[in-house]
C-alpha atoms as a PDB file:
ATOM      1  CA  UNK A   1      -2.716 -38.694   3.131  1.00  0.00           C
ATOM      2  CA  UNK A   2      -2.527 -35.678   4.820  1.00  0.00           C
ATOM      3  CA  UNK A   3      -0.893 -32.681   2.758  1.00  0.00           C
ATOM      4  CA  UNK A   4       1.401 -30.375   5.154  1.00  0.00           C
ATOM      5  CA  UNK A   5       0.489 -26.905   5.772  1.00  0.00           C
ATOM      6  CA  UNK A   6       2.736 -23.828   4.807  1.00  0.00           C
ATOM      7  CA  UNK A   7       3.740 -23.609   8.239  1.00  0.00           C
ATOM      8  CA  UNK A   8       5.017 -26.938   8.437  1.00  0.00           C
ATOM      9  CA  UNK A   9       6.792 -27.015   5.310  1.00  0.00           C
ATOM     10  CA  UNK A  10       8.257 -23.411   6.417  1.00  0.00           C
ATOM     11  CA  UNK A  11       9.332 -25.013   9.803  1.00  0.00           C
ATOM     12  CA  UNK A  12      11.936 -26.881   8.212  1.00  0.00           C
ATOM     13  CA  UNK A  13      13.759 -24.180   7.149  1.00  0.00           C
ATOM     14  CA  UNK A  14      13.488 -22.619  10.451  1.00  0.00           C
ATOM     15  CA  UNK A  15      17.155 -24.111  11.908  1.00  0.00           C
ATOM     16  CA  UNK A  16      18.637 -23.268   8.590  1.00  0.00           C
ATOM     17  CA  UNK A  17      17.824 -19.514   8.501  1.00  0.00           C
ATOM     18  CA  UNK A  18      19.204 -19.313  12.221  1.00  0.00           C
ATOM     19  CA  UNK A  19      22.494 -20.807  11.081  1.00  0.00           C
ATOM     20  CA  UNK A  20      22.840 -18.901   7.896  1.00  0.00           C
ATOM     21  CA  UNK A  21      21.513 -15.948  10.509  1.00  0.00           C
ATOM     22  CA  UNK A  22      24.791 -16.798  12.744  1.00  0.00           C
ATOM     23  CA  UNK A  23      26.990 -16.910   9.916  1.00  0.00           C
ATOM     24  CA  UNK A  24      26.047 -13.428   8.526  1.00  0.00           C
ATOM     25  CA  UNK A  25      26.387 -11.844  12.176  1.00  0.00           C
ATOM     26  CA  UNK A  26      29.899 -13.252  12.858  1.00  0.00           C
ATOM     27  CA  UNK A  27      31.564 -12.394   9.209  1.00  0.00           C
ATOM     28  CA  UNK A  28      30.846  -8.511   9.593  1.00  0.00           C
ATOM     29  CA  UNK A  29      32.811  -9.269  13.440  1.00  0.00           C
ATOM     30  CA  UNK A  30      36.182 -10.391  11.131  1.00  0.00           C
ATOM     31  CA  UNK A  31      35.502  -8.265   8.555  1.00  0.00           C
ATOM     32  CA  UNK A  32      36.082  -4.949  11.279  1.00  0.00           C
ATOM     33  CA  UNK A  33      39.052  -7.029  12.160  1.00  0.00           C
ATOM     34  CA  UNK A  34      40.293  -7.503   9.302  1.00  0.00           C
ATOM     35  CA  UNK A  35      39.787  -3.523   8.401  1.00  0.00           C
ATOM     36  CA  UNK A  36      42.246  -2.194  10.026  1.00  0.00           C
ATOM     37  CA  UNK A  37      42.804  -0.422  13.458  1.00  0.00           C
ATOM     38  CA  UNK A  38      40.410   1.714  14.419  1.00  0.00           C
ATOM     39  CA  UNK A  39      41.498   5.454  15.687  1.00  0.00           C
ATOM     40  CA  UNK A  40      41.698   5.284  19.495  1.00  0.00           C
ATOM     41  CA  UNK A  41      39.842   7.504  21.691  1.00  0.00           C
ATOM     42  CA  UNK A  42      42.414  10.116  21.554  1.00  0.00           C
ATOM     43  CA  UNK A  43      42.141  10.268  17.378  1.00  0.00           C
ATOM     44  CA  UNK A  44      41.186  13.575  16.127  1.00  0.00           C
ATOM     45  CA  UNK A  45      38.169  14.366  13.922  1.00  0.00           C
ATOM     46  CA  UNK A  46      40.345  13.775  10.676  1.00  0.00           C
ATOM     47  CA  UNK A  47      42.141  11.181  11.277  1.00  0.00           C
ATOM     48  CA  UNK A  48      38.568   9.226  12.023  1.00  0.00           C
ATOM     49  CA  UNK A  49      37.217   9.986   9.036  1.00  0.00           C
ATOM     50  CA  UNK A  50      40.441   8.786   7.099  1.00  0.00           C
ATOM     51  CA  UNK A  51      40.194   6.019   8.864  1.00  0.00           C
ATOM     52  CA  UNK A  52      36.329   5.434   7.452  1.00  0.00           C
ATOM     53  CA  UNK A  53      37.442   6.948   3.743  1.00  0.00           C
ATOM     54  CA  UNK A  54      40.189   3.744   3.951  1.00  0.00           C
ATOM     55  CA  UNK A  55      37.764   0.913   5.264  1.00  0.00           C
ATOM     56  CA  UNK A  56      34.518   1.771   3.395  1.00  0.00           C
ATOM     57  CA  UNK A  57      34.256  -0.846   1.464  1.00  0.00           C
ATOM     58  CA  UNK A  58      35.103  -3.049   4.048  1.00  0.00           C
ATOM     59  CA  UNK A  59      32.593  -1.599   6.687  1.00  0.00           C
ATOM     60  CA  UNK A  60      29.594  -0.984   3.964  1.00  0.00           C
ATOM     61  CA  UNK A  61      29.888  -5.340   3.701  1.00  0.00           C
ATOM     62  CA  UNK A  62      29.778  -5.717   7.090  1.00  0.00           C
ATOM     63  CA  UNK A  63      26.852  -3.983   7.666  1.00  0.00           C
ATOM     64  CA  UNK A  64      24.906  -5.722   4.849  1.00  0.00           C
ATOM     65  CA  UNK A  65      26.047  -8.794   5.849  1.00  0.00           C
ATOM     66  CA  UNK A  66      24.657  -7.846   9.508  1.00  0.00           C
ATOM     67  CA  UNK A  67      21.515  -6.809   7.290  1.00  0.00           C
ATOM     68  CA  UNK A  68      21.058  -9.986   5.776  1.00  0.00           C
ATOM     69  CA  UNK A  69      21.940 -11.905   9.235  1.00  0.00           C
ATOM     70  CA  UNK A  70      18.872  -9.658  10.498  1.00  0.00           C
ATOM     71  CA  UNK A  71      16.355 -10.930   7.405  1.00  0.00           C
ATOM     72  CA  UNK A  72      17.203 -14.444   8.047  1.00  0.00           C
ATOM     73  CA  UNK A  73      16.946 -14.201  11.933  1.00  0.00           C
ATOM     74  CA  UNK A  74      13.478 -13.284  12.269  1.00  0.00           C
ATOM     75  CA  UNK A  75      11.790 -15.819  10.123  1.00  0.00           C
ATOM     76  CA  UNK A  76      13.017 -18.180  12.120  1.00  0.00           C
ATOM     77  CA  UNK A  77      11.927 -16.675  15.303  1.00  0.00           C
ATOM     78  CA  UNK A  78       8.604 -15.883  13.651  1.00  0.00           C
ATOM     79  CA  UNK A  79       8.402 -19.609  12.023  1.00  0.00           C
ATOM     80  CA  UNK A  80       8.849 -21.288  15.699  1.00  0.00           C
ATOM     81  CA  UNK A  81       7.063 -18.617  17.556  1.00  0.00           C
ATOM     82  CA  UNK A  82       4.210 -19.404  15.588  1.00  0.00           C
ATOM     83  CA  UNK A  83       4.803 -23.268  15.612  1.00  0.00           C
END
């Protein structure tokens, strides 16, 4: 009986980690939605940075979740790259 290799076993989870990756780089897309509207190209200096002050919290989430989309994306590239 043949044991698998790291690689194999690591393969598995290759599909997973681009789903989860999908899922983590579509939330931060509803998330800016979600925010608020954004100033329009017309908005002054001020009123821009009120507009980040408001939707920190908001913004700082998406961008970790984009993060975290990012860490799970290229393990599964590398895993079936490497396959």
């Amino acid at each position: 009986m043949a044991v698998p290799s790291r690689s194999d076993r690591l393969e598995r989870f290759a599909p997973l980690a681009g789903t989860v990756a999908v899922v983590f780089f579509v939330i931060p897309f509803l998330l800016f939605e979600v925010a608020g509207d954004p100033p329009g190209d017309d908005a002054t200096g001020e009123e821009i940075l009120a507009y980040l002050r408001d939707d920190r919290a908001s913004i700082l989430i998406g961008l970790w979740m984009f993060f975290l989309g990012l860490v799970f994306y290229a393990p599964g590239g590398i895993w079936t790259a490497w396959g």
